[in-house]
C-alpha atoms as a PDB file:
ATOM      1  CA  UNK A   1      85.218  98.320 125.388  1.00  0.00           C
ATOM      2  CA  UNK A   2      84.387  95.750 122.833  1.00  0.00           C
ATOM      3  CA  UNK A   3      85.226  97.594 119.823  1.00  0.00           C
ATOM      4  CA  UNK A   4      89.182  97.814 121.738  1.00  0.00           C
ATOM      5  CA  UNK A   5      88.739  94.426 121.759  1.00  0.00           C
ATOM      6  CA  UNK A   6      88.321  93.775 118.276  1.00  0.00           C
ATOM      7  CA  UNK A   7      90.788  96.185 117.196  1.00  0.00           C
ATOM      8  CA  UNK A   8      92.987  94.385 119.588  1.00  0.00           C
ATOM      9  CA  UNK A   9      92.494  90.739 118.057  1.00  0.00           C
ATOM     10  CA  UNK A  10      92.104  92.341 114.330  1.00  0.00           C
ATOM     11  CA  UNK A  11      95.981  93.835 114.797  1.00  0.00           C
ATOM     12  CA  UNK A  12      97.028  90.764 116.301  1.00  0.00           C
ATOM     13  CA  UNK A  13      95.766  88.628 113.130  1.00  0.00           C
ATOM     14  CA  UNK A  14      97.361  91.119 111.037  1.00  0.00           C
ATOM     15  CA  UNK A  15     100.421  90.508 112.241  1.00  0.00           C
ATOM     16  CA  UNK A  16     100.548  86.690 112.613  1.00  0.00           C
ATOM     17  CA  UNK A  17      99.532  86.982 109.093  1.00  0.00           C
ATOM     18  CA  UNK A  18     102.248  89.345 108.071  1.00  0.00           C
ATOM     19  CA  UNK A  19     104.619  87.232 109.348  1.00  0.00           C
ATOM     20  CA  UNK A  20     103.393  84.158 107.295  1.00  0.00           C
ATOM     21  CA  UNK A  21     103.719  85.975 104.357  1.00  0.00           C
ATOM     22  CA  UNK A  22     107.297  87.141 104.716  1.00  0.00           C
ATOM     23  CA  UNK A  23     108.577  83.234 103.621  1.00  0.00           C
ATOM     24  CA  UNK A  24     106.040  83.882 100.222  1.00  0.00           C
ATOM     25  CA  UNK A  25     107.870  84.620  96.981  1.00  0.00           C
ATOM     26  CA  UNK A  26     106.209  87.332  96.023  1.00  0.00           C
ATOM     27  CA  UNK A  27     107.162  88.868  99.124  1.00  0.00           C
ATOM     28  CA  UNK A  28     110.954  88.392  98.320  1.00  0.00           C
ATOM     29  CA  UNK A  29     110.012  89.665  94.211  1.00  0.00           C
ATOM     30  CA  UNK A  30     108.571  92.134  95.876  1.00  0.00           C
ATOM     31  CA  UNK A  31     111.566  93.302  98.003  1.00  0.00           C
ATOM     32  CA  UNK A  32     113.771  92.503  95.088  1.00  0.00           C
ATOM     33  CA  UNK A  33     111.951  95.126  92.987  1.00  0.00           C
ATOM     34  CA  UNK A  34     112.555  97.703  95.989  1.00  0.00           C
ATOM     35  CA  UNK A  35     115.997  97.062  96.248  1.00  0.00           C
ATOM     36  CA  UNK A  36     116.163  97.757  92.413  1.00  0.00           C
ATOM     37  CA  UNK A  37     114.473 100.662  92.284  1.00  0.00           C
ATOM     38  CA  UNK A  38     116.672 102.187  94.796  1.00  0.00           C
ATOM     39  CA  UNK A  39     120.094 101.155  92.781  1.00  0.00           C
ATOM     40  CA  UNK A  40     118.801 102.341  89.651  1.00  0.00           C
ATOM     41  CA  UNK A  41     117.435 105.703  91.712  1.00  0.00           C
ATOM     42  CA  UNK A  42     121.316 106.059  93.368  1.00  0.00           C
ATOM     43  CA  UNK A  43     122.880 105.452  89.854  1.00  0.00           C
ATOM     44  CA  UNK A  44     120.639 107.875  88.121  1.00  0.00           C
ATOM     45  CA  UNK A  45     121.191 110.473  91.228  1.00  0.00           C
ATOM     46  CA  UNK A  46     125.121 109.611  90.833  1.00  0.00           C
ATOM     47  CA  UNK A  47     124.962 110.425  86.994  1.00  0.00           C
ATOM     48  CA  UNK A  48     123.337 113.671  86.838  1.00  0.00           C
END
């Protein structure tokens, strides 16, 4: 029952820490580089 627990509260401080991260730069260079890989991907795949 205690290792639930912990699981539990672990998941839960993943998350509150996910979401303090998402206002971080590198998140946004990070989903900049995403979103440019997928144009460049689509223009390559419209190309061939």
């Amino acid at each position: 029952m205690a290792l639930s627990k912990y699981r539990t509260d672990a998941a839960v401080a993943a998350n509150v820490a996910e979401a303090a991260q998402t206002g971080s730069p590198a998140y946004w260079v990070c989903l900049a580089l995403l979103l440019a890989t997928v144009a460049l991907a689509a223009r390559i795949a419209l190309l061939w």
